[in-house]
C-alpha atoms as a PDB file:
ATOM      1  CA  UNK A   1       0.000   0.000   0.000  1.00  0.00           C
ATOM      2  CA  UNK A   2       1.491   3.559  -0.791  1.00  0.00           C
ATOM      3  CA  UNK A   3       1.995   5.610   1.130  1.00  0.00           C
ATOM      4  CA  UNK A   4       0.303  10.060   0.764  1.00  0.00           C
ATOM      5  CA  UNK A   5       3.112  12.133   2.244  1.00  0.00           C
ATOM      6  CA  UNK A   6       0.577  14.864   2.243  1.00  0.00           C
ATOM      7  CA  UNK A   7      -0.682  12.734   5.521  1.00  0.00           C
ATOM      8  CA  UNK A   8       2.180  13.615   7.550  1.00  0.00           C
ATOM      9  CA  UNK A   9       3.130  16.835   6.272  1.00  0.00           C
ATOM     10  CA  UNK A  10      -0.044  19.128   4.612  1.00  0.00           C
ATOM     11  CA  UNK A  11      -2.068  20.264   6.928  1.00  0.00           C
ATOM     12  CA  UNK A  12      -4.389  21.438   4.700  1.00  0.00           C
ATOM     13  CA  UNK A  13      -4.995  18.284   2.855  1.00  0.00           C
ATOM     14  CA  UNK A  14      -5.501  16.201   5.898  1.00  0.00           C
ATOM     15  CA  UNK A  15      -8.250  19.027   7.140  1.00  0.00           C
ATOM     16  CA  UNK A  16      -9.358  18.203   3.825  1.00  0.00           C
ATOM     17  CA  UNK A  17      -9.774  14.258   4.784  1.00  0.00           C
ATOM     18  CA  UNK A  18     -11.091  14.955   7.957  1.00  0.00           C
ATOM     19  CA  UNK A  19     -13.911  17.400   6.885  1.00  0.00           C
ATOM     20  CA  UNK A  20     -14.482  14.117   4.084  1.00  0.00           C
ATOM     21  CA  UNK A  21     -14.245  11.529   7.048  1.00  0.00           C
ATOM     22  CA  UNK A  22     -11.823   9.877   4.989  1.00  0.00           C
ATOM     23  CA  UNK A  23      -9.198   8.955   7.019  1.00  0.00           C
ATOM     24  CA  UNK A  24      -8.579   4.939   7.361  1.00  0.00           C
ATOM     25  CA  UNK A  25      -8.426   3.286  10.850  1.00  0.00           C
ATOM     26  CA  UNK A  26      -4.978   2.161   9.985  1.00  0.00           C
ATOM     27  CA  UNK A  27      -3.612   6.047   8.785  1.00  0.00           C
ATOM     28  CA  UNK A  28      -5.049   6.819  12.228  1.00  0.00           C
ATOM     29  CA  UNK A  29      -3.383   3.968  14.594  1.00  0.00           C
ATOM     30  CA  UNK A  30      -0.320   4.890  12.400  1.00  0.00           C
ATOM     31  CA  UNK A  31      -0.956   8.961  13.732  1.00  0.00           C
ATOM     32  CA  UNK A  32      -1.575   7.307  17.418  1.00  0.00           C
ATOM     33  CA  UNK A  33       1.975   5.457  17.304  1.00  0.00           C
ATOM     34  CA  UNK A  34       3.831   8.386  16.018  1.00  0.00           C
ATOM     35  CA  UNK A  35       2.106  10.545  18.929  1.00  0.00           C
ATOM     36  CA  UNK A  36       3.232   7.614  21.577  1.00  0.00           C
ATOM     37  CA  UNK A  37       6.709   7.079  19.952  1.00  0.00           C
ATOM     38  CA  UNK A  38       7.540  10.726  20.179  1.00  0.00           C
ATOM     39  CA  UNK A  39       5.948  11.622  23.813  1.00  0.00           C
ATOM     40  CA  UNK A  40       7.592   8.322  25.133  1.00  0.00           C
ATOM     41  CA  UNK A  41      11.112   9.824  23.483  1.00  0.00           C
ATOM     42  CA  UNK A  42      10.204  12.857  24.660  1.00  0.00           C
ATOM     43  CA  UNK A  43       9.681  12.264  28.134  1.00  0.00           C
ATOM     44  CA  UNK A  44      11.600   8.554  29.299  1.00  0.00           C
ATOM     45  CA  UNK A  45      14.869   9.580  27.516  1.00  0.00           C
ATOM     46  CA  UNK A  46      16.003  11.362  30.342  1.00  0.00           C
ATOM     47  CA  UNK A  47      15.260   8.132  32.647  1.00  0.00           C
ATOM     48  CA  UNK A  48      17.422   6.580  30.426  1.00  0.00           C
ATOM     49  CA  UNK A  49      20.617   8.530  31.235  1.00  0.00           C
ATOM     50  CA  UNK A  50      22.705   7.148  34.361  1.00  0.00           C
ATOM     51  CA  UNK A  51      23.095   9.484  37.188  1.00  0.00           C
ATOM     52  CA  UNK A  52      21.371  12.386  35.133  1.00  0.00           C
ATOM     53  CA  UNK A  53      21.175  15.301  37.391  1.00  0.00           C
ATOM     54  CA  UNK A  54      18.564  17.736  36.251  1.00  0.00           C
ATOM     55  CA  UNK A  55      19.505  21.880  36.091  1.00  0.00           C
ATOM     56  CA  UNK A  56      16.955  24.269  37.257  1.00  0.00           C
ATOM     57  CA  UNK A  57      16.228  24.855  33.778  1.00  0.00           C
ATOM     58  CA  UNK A  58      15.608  21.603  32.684  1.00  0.00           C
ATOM     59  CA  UNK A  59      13.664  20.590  35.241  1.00  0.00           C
ATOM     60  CA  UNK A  60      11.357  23.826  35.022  1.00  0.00           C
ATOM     61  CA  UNK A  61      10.787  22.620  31.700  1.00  0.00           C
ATOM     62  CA  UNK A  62      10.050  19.781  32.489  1.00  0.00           C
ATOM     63  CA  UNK A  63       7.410  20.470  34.087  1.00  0.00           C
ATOM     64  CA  UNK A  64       5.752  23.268  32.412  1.00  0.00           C
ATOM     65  CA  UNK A  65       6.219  21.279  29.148  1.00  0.00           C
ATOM     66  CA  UNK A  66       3.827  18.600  31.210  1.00  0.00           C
ATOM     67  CA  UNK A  67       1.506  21.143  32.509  1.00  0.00           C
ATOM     68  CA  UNK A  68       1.182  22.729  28.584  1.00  0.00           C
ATOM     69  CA  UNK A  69       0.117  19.055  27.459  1.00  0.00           C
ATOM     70  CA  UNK A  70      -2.143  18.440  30.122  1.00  0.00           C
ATOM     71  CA  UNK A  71      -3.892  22.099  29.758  1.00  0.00           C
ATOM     72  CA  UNK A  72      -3.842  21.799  26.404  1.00  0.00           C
ATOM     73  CA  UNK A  73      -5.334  18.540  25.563  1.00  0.00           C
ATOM     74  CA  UNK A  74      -8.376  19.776  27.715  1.00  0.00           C
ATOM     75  CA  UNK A  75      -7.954  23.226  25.665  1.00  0.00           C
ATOM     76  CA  UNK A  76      -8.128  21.073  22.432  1.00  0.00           C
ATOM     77  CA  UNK A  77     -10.696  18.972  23.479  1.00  0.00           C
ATOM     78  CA  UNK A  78     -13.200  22.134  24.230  1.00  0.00           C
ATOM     79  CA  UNK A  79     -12.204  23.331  20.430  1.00  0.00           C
ATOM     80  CA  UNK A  80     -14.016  20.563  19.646  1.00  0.00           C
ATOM     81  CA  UNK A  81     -17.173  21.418  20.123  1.00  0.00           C
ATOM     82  CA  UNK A  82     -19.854  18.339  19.918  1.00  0.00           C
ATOM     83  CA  UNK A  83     -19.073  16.919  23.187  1.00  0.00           C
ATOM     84  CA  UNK A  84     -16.016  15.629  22.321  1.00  0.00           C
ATOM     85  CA  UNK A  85     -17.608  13.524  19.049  1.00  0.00           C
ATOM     86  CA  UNK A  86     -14.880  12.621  16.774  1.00  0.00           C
ATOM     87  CA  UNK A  87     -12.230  14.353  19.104  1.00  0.00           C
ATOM     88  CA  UNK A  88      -9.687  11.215  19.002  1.00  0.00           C
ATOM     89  CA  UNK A  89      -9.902  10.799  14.542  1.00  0.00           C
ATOM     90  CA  UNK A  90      -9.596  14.728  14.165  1.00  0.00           C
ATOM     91  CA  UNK A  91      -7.157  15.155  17.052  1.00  0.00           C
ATOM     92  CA  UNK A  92      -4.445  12.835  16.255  1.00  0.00           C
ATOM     93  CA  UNK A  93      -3.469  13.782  12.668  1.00  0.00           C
ATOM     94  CA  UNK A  94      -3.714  17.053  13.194  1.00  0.00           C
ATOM     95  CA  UNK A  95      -1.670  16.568  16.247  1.00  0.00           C
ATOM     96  CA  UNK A  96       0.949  14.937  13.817  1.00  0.00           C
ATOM     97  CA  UNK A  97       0.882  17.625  10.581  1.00  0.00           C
ATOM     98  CA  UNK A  98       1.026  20.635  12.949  1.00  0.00           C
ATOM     99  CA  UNK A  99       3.438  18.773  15.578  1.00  0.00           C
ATOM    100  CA  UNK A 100       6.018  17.711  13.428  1.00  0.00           C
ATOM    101  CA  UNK A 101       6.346  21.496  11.886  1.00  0.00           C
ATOM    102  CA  UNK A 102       7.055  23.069  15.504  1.00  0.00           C
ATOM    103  CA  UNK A 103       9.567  19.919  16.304  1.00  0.00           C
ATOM    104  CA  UNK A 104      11.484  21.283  13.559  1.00  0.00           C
ATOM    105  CA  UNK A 105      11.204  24.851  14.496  1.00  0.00           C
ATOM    106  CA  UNK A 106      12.263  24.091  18.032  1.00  0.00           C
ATOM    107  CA  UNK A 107      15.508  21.790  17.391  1.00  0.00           C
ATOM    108  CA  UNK A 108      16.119  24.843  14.924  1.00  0.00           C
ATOM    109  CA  UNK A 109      15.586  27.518  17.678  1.00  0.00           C
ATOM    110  CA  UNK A 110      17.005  25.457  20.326  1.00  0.00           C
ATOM    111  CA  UNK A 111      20.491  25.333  18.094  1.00  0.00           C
ATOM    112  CA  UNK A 112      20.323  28.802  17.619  1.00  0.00           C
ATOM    113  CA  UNK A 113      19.582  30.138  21.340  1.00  0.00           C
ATOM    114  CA  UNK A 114      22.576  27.390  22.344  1.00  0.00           C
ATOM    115  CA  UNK A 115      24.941  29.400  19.797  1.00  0.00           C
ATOM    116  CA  UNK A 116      24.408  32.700  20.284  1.00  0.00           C
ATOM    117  CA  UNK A 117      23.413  32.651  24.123  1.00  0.00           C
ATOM    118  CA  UNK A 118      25.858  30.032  25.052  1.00  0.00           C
ATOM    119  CA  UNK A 119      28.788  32.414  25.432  1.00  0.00           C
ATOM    120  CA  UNK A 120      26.844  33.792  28.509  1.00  0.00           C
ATOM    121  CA  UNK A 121      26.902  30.623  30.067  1.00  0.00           C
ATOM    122  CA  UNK A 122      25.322  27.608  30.513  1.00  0.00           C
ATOM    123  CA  UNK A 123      22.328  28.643  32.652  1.00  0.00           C
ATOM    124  CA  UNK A 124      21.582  31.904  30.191  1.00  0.00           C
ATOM    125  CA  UNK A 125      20.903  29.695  27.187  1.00  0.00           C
ATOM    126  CA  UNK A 126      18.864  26.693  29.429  1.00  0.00           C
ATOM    127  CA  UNK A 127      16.169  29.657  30.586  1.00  0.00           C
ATOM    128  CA  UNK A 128      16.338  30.876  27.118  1.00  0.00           C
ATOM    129  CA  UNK A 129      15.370  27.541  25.263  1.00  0.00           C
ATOM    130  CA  UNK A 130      12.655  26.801  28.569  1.00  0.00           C
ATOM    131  CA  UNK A 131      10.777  30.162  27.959  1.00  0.00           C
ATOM    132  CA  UNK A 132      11.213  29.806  23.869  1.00  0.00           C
ATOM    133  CA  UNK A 133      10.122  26.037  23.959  1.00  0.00           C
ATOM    134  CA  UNK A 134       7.562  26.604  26.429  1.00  0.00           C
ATOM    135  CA  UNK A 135       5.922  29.200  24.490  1.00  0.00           C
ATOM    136  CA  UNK A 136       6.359  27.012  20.969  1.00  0.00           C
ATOM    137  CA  UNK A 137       4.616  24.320  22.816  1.00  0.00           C
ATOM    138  CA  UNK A 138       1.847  26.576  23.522  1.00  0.00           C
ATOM    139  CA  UNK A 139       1.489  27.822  20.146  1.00  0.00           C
ATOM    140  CA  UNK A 140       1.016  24.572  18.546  1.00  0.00           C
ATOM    141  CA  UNK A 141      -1.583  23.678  20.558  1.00  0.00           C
ATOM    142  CA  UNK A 142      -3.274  27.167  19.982  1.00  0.00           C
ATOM    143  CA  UNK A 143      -2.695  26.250  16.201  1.00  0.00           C
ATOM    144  CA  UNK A 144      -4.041  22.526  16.661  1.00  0.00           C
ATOM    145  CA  UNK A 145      -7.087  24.208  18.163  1.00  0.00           C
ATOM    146  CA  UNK A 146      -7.964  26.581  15.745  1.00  0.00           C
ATOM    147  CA  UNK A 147      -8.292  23.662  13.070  1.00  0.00           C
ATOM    148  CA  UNK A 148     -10.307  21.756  15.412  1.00  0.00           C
ATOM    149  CA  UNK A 149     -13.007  25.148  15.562  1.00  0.00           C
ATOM    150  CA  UNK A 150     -12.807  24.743  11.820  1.00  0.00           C
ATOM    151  CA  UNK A 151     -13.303  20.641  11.250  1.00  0.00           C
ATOM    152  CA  UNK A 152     -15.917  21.518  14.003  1.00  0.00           C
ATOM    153  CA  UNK A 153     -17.658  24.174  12.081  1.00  0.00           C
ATOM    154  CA  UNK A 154     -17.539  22.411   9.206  1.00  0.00           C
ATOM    155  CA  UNK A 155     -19.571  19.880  10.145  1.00  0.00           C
ATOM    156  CA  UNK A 156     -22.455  21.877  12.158  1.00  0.00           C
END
């Protein structure tokens, strides 16, 4: 079976598929692995590091980056509308399209803040990528949420 690209990288197409309700069970367990894969990279590699000692940085963002999912899931789940109805099959590619984008943007502005902040020192650049990330994170779900008004509109 071949695979669309435009799946995993157009938003606009897949908004397109979704409005349609024309997006297979297996395109959406594949969006629900991707989702698990990445959070469970996301958050266990650090568990995976002997004797990692966590800055005050790190660990701040740690924990607002868990606070930003939590809020935000409920945030996305209100864009909704419907009472949640077809939440999950709207939620998880979008979550995937838009996600992907901002993981790019932040390993981009991560490398840059760690270049040009660095020679201030170590702590300097680990606020500056928190705040940056931190506010990246909440802009993707913002973004994520405004699709989900329009899938949700769209099919009033």
């Amino acid at each position: 079976m071949p695979i669309d690209y435009r799946l995993i990288w157009s938003t606009r197409h897949v908004k397109r598929k979704l409005t349609e309700r024309n997006i297979s069970d297996r395109a959406t367990f594949c969006y629900f692995f991707a989702i698990i894969a990445f959070d469970w990279l996301q958050f266990s590699i650090g568990s995976s590091v002997p004797a990692l000692s966590l800055s005050p940085w790190a660990l701040a963002g740690t924990w607002l980056s868990f606070a930003t999912t939590v809020g935000g899931l409920l945030y996305l789940f209100s864009c909704n509308g419907k009472r949640g109805e077809q939440f999950l099959p709207r939620y998880l590619p979008l979550s995937v399209t838009v996600g992907w984008k901002f993981a790019i943007a932040s390993l981009v502005l991560a490398t840059v803040i760690d270049m040009t902040l660095g020679v201030y020192g170590r702590a300097v650049a680990g606020w500056a990528n928190t705040g940056v990330l931190t506010v990246l994170n909440l802009t993707m779900f913002w973004r994520i949420g405004e699709h989900l008004r329009d899938l949700s509109r769209a099919g009033d």
